[in-house]
PDB file of N, CA and C in Angstrom:
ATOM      1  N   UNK A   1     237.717 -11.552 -77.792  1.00  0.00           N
ATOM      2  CA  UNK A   1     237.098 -10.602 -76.885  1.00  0.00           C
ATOM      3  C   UNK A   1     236.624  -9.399 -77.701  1.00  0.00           C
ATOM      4  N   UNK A   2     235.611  -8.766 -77.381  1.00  0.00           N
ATOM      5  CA  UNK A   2     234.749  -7.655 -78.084  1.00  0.00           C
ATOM      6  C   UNK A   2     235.750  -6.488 -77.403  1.00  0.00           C
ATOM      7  N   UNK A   3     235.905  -5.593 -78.619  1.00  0.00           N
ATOM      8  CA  UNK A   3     236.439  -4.241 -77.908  1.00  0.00           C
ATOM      9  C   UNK A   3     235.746  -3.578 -78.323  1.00  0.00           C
ATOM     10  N   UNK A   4     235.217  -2.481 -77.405  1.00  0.00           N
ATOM     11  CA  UNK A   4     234.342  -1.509 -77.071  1.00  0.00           C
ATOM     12  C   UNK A   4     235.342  -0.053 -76.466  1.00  0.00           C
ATOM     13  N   UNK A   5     234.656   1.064 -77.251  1.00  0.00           N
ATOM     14  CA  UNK A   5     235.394   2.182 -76.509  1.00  0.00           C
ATOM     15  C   UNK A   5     234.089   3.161 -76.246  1.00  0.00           C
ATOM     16  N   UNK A   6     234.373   3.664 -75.395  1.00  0.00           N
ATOM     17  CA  UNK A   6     233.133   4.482 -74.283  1.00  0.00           C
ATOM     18  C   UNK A   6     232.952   5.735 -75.592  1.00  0.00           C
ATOM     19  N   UNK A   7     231.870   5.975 -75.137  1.00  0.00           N
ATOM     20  CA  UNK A   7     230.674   6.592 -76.344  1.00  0.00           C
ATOM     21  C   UNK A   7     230.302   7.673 -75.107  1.00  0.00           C
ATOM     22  N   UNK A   8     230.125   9.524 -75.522  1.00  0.00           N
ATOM     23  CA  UNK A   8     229.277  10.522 -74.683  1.00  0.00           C
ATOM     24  C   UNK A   8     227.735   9.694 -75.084  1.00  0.00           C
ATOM     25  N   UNK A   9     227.223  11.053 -74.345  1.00  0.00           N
ATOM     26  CA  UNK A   9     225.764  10.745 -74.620  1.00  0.00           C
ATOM     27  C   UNK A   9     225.756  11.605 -76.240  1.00  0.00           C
ATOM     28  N   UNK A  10     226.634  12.340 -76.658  1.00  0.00           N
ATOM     29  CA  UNK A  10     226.556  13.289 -77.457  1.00  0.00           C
ATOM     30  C   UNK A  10     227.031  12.234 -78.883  1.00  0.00           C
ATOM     31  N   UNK A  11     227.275  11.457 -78.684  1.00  0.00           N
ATOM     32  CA  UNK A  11     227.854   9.752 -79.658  1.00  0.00           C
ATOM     33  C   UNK A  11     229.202   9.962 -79.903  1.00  0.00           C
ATOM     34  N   UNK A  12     229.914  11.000 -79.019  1.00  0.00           N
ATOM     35  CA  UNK A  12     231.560  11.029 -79.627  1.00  0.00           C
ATOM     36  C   UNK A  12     232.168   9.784 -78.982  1.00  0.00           C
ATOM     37  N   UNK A  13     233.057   9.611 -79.575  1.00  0.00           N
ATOM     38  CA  UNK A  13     233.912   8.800 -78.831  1.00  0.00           C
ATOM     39  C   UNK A  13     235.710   9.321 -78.454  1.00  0.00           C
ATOM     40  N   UNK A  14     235.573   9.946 -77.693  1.00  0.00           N
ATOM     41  CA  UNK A  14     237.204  10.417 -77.308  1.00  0.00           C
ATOM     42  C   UNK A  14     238.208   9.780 -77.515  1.00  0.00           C
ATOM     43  N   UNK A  15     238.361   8.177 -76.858  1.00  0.00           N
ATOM     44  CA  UNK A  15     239.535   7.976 -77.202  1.00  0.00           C
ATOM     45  C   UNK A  15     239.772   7.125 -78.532  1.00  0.00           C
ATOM     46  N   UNK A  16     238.700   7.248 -79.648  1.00  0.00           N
ATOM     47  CA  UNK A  16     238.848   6.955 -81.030  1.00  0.00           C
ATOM     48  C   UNK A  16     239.551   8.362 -81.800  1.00  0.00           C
ATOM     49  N   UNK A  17     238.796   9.329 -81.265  1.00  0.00           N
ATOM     50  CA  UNK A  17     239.460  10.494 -82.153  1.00  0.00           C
ATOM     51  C   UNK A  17     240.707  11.395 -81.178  1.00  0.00           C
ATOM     52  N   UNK A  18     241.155  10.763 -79.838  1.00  0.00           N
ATOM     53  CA  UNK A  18     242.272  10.475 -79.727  1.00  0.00           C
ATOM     54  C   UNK A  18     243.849   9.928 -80.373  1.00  0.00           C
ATOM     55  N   UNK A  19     243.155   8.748 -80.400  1.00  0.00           N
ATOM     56  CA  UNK A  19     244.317   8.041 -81.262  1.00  0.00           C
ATOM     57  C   UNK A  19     244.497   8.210 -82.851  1.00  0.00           C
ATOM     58  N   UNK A  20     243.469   8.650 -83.563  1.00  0.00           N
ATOM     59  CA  UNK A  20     243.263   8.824 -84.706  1.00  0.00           C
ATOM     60  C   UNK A  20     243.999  10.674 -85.020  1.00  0.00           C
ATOM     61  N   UNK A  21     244.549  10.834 -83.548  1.00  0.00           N
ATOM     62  CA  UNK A  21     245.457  11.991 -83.287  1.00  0.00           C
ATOM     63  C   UNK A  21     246.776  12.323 -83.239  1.00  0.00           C
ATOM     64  N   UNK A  22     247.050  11.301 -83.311  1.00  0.00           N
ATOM     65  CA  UNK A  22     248.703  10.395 -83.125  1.00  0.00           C
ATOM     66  C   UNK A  22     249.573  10.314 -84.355  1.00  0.00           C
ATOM     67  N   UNK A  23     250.512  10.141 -84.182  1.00  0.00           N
ATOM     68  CA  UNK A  23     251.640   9.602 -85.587  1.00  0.00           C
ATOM     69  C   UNK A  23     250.963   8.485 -86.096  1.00  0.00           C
ATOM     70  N   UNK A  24     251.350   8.062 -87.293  1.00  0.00           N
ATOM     71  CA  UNK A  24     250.747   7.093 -88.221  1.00  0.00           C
ATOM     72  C   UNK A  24     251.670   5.747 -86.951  1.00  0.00           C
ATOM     73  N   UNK A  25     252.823   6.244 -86.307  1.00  0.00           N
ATOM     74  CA  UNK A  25     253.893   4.879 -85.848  1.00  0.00           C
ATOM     75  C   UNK A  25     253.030   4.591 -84.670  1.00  0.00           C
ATOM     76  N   UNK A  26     252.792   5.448 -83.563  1.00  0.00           N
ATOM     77  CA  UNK A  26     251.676   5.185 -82.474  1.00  0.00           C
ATOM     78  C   UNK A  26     250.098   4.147 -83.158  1.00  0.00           C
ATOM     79  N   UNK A  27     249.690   4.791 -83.906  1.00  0.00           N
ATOM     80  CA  UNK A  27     248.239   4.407 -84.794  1.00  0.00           C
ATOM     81  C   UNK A  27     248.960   2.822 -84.483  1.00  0.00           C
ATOM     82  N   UNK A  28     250.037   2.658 -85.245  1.00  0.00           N
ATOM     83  CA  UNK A  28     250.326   1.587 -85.702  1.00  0.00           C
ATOM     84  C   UNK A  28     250.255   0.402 -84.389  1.00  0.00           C
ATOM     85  N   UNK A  29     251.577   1.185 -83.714  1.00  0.00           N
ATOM     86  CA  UNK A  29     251.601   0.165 -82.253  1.00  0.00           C
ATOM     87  C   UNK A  29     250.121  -0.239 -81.272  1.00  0.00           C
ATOM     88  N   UNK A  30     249.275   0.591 -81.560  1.00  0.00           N
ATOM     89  CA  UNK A  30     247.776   0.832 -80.486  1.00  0.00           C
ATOM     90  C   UNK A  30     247.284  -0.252 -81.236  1.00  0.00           C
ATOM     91  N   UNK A  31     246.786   0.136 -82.578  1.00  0.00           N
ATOM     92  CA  UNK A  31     246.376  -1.292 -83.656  1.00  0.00           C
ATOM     93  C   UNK A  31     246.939  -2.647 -83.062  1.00  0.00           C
ATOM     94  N   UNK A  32     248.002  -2.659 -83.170  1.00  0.00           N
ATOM     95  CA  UNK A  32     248.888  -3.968 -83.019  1.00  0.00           C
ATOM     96  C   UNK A  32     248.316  -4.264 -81.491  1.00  0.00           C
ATOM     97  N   UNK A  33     248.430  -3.806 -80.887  1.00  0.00           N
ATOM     98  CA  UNK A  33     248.289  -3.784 -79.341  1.00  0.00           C
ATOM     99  C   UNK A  33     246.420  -4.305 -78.951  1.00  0.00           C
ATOM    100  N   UNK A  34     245.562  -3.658 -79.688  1.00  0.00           N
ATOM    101  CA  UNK A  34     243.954  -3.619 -79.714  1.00  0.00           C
ATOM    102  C   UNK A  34     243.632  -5.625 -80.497  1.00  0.00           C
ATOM    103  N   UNK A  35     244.613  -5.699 -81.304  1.00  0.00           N
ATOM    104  CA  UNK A  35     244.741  -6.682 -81.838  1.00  0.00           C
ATOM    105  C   UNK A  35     245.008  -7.827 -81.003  1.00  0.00           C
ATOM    106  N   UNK A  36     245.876  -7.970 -80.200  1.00  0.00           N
ATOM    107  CA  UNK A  36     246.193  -8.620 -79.159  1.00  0.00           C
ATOM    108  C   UNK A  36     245.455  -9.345 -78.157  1.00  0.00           C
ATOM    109  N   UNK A  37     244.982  -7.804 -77.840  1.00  0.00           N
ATOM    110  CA  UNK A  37     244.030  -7.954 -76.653  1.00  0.00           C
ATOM    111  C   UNK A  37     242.449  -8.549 -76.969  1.00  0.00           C
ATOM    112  N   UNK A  38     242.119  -8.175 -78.857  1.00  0.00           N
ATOM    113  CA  UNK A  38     241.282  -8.659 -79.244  1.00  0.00           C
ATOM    114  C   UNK A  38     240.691 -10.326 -79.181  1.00  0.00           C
ATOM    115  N   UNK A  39     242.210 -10.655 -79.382  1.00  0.00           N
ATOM    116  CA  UNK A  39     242.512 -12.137 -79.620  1.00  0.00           C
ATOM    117  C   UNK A  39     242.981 -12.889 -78.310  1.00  0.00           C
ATOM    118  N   UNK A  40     242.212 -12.050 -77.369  1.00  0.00           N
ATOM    119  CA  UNK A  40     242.378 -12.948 -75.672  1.00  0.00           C
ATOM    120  C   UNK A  40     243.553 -12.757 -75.501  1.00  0.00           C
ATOM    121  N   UNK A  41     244.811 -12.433 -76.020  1.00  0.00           N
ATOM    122  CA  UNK A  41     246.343 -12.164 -75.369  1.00  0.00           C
ATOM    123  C   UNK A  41     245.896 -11.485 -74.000  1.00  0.00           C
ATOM    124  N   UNK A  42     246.838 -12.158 -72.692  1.00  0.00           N
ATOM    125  CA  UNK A  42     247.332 -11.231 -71.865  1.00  0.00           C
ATOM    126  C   UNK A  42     248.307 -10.266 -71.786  1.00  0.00           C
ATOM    127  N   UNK A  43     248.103  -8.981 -71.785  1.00  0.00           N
ATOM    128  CA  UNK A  43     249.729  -8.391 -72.494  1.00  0.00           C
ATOM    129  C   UNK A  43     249.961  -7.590 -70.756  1.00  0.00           C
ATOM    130  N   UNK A  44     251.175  -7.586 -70.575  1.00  0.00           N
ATOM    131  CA  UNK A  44     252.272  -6.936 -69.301  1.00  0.00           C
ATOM    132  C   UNK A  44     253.383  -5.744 -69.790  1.00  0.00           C
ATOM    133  N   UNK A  45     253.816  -5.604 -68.349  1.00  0.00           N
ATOM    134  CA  UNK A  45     255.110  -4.483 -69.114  1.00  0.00           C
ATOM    135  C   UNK A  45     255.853  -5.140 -69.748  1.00  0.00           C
ATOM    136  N   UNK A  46     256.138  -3.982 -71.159  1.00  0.00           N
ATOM    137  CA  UNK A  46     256.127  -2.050 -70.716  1.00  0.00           C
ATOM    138  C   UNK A  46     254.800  -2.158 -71.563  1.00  0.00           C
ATOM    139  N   UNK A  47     254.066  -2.997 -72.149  1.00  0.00           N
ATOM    140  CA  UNK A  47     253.283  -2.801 -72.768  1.00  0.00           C
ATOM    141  C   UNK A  47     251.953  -2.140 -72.091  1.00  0.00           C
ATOM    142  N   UNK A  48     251.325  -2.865 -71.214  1.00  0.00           N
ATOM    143  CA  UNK A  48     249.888  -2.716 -70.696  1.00  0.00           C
ATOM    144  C   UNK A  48     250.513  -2.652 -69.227  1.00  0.00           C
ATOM    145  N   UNK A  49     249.663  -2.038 -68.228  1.00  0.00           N
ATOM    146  CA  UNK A  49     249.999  -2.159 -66.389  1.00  0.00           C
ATOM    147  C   UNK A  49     248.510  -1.928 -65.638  1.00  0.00           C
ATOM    148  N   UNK A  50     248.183  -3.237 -64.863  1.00  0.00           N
ATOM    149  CA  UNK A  50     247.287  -2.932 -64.204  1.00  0.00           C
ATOM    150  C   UNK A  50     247.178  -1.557 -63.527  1.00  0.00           C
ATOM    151  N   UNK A  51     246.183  -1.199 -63.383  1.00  0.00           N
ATOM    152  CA  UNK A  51     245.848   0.239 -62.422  1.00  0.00           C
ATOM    153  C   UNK A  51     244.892  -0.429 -60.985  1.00  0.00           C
ATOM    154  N   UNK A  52     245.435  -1.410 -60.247  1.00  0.00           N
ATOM    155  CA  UNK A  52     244.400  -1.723 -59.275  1.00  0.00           C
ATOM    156  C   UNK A  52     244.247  -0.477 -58.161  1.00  0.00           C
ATOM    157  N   UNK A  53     244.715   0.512 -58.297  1.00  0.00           N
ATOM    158  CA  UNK A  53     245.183   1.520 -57.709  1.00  0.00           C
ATOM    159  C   UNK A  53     244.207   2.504 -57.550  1.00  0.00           C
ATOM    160  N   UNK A  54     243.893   2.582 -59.218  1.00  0.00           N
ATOM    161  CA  UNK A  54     242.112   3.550 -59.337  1.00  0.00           C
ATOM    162  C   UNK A  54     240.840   2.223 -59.013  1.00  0.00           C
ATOM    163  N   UNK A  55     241.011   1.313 -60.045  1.00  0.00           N
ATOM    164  CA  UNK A  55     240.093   0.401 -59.825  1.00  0.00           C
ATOM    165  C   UNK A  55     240.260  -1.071 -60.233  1.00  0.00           C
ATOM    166  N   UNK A  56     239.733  -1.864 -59.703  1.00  0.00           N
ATOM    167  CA  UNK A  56     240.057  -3.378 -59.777  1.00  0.00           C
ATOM    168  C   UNK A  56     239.623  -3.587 -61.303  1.00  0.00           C
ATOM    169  N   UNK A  57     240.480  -4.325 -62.164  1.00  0.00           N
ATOM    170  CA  UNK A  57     239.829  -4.285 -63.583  1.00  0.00           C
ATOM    171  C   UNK A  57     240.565  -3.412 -64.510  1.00  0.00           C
ATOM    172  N   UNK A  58     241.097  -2.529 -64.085  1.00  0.00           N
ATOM    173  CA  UNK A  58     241.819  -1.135 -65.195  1.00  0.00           C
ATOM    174  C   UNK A  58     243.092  -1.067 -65.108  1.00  0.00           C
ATOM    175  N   UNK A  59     243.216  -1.076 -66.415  1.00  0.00           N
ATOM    176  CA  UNK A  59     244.551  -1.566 -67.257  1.00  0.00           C
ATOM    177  C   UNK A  59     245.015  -0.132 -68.185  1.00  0.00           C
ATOM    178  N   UNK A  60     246.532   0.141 -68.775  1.00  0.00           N
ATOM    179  CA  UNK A  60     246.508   1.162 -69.174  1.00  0.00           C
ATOM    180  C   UNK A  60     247.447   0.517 -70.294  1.00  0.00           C
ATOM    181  N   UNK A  61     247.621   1.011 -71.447  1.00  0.00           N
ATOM    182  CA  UNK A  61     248.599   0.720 -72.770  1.00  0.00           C
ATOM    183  C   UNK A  61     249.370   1.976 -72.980  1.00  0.00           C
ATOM    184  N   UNK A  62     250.668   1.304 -72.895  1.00  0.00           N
ATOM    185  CA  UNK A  62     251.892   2.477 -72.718  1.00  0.00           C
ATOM    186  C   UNK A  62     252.476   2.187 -73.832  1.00  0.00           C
ATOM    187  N   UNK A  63     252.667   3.629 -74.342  1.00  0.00           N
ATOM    188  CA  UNK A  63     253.346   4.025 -75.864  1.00  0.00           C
ATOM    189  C   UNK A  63     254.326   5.073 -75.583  1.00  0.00           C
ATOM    190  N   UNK A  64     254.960   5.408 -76.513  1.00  0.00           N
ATOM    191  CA  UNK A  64     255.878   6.349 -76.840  1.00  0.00           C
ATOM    192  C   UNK A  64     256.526   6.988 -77.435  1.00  0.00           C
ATOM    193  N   UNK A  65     256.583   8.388 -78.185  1.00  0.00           N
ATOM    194  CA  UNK A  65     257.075   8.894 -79.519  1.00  0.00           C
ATOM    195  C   UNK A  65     257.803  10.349 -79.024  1.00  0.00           C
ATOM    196  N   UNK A  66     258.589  10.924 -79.640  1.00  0.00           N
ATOM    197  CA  UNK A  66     259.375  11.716 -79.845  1.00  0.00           C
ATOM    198  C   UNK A  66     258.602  12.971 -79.244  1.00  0.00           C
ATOM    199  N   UNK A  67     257.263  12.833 -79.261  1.00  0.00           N
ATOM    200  CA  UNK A  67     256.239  14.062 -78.375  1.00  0.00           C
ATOM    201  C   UNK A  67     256.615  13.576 -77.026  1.00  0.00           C
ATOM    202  N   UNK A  68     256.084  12.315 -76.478  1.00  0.00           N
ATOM    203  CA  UNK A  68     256.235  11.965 -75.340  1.00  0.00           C
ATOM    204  C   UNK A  68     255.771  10.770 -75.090  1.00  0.00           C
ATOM    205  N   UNK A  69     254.846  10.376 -73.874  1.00  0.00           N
ATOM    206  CA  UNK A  69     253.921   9.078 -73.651  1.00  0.00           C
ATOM    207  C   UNK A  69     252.604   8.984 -73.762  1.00  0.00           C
ATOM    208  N   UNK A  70     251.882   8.307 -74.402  1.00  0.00           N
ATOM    209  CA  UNK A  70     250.604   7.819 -74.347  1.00  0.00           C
ATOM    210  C   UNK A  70     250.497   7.150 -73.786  1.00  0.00           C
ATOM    211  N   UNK A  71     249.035   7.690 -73.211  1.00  0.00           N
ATOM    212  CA  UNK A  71     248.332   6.189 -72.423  1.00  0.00           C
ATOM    213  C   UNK A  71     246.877   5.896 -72.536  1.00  0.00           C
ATOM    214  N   UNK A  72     245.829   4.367 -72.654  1.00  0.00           N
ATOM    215  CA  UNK A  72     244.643   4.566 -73.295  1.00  0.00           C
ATOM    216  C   UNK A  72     245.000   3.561 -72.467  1.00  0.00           C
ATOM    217  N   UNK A  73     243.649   3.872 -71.435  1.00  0.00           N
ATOM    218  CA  UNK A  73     243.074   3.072 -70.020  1.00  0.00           C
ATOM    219  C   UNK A  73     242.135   2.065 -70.326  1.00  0.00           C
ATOM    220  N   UNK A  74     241.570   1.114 -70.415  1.00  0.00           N
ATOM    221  CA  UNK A  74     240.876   0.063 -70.452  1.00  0.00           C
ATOM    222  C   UNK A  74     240.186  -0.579 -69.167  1.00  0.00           C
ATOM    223  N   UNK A  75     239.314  -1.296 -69.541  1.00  0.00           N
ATOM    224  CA  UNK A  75     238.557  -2.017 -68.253  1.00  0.00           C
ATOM    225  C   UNK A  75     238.309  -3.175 -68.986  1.00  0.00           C
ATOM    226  N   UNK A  76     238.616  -4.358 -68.215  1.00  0.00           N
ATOM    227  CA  UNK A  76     237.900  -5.516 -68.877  1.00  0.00           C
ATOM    228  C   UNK A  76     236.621  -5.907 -67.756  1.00  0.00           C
ATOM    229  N   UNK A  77     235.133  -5.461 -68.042  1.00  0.00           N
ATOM    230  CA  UNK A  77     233.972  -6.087 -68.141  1.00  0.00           C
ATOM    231  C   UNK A  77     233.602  -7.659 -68.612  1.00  0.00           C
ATOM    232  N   UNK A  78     234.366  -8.247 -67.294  1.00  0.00           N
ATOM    233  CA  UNK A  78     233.660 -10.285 -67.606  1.00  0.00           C
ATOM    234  C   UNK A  78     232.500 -10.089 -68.038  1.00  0.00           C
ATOM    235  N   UNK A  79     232.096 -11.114 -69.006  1.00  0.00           N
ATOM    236  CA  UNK A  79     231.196 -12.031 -69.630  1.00  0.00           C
ATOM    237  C   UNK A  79     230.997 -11.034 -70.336  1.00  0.00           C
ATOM    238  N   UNK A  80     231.323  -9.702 -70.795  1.00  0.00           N
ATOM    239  CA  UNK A  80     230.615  -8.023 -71.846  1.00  0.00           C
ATOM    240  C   UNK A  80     231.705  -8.044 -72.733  1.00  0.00           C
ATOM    241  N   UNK A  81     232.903  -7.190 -72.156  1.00  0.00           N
ATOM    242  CA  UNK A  81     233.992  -6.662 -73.249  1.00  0.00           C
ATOM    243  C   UNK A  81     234.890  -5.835 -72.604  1.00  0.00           C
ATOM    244  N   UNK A  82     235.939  -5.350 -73.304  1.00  0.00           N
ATOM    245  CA  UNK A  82     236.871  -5.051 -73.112  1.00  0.00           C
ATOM    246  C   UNK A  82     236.961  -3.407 -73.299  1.00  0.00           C
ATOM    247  N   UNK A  83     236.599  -2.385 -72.914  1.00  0.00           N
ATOM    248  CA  UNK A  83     236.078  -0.991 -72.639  1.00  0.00           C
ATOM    249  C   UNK A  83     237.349  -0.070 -72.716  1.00  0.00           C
ATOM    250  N   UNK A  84     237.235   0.568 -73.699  1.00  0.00           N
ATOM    251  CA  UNK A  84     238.509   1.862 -73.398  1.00  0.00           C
ATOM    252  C   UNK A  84     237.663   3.033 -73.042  1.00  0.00           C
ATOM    253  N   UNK A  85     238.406   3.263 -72.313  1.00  0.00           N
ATOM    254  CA  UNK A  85     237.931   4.596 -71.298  1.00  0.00           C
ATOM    255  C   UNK A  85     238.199   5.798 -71.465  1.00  0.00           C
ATOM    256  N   UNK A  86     239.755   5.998 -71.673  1.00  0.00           N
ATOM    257  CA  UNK A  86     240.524   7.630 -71.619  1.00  0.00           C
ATOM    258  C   UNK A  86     241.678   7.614 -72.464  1.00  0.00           C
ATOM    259  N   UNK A  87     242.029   8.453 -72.998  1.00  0.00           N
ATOM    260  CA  UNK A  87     242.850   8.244 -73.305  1.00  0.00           C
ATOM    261  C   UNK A  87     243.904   9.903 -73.323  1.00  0.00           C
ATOM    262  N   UNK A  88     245.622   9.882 -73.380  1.00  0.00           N
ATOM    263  CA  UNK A  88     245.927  10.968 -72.853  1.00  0.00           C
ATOM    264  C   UNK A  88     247.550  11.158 -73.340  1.00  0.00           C
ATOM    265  N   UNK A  89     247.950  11.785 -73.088  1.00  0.00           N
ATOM    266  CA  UNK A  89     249.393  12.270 -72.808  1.00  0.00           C
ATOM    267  C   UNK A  89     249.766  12.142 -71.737  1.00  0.00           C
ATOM    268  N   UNK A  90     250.592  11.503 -71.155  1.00  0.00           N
ATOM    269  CA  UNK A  90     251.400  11.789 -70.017  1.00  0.00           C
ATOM    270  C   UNK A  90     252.253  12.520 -69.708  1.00  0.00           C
ATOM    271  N   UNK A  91     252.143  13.793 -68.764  1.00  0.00           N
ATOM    272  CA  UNK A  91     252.817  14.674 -68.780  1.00  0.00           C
ATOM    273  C   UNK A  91     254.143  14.984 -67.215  1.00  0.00           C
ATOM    274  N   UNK A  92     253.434  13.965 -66.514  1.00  0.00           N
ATOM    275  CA  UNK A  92     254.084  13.863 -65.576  1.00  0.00           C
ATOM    276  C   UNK A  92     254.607  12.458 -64.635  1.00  0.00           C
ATOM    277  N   UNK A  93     254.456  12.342 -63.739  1.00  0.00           N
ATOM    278  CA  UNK A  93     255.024  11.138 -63.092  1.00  0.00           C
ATOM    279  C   UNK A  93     253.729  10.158 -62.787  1.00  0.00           C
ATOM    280  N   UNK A  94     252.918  10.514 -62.288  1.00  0.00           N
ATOM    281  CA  UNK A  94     251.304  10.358 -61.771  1.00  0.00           C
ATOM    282  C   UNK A  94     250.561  10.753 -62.747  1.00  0.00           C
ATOM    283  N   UNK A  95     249.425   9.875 -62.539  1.00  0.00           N
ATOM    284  CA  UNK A  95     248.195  10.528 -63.481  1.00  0.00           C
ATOM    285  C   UNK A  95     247.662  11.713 -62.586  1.00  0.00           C
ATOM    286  N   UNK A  96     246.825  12.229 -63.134  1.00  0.00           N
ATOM    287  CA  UNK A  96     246.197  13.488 -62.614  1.00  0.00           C
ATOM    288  C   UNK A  96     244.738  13.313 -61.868  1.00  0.00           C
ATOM    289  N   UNK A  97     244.466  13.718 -61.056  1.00  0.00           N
ATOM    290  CA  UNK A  97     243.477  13.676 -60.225  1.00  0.00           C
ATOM    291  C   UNK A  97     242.116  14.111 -61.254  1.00  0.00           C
ATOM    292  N   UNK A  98     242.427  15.006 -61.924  1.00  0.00           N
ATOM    293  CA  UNK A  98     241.397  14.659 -63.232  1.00  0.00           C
ATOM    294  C   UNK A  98     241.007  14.027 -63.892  1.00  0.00           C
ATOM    295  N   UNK A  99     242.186  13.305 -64.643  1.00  0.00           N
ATOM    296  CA  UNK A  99     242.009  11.976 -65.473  1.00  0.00           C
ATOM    297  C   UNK A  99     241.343  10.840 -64.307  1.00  0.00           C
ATOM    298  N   UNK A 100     241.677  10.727 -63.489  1.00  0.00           N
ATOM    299  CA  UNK A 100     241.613   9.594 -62.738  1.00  0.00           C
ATOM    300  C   UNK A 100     240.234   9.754 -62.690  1.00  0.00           C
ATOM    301  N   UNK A 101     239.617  10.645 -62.104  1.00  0.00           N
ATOM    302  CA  UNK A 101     238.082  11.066 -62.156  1.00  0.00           C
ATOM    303  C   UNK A 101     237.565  10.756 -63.276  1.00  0.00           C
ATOM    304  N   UNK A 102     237.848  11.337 -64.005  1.00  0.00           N
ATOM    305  CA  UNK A 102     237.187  10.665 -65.292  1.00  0.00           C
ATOM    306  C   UNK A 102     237.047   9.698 -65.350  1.00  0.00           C
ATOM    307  N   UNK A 103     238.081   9.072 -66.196  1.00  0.00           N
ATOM    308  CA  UNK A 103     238.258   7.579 -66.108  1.00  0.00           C
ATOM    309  C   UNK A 103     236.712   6.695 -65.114  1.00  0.00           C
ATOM    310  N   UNK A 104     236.880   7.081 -63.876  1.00  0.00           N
ATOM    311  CA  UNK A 104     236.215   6.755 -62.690  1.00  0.00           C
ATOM    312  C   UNK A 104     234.589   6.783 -63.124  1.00  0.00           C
ATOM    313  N   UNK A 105     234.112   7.798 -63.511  1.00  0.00           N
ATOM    314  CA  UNK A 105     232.691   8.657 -64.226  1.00  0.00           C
ATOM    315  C   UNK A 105     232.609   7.629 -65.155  1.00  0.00           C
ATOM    316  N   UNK A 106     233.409   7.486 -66.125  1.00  0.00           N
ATOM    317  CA  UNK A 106     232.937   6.763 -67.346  1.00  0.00           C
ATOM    318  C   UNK A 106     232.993   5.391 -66.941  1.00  0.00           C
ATOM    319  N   UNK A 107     233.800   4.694 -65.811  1.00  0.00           N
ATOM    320  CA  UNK A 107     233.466   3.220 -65.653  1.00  0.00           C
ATOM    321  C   UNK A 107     231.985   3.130 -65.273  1.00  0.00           C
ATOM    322  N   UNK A 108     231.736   4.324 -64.505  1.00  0.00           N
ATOM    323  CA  UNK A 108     230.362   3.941 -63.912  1.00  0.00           C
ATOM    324  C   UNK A 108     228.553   4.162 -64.899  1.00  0.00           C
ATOM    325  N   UNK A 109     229.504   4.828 -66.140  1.00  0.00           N
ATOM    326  CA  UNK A 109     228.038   5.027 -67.203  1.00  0.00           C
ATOM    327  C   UNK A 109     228.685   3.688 -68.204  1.00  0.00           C
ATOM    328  N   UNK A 110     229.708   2.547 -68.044  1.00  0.00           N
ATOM    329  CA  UNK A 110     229.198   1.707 -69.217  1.00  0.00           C
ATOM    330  C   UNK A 110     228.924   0.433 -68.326  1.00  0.00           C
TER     331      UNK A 110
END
């Protein structure tokens, strides 16, 4: 499967220089994890958790380090690719009505 991560119009890509924000041990697990998913694996908890909640299709990859939790949202796009969307800290119990928006915005520009 092609992995793709969402691009501004400005050519950044957030949740590349997200993760490229992280401990070298996170870097490591996301790699391992991108790898996976590269290679058609279905991955479940605690690893990955559907989000049918925001939208049918969106998936989130759960990490964790001594800061706290990461999370880097995905969409799998049949017959295209596999799309990362957001990526974040988790700071609370729920995602945030912000993120979620987002997230939401950027499914609809790829």
């Amino acid at each position: 499967m092609v992995l793709k991560y969402y691009t501004s119009t400005s050519q950044r890509s957030p949740v590349e220089e997200f993760i490229l924000d992280q401990s070298e041990s996170v870097q490591q697990e996301i790699l391992d994890a991108l790898v996976l998913l590269e290679d058609g694996k279905s991955l479940s908890m605690p690893l990955s958790r559907p989000l049918p909640g925001i939208h049918r299709g969106l998936h989130e990859l759960r990490f964790k380090d001594k800061r706290g939790q990461v999370r880097i949202v995905y969409f799998f796009k049949k017959g295209d690719a596999i799309y990362f969307l957001h990526a974040f800290r988790k700071k609370t119990r729920t995602m945030s009505k912000k993120d979620k928006n987002l997230i939401l915005k950027r499914l609809k520009e790829i």
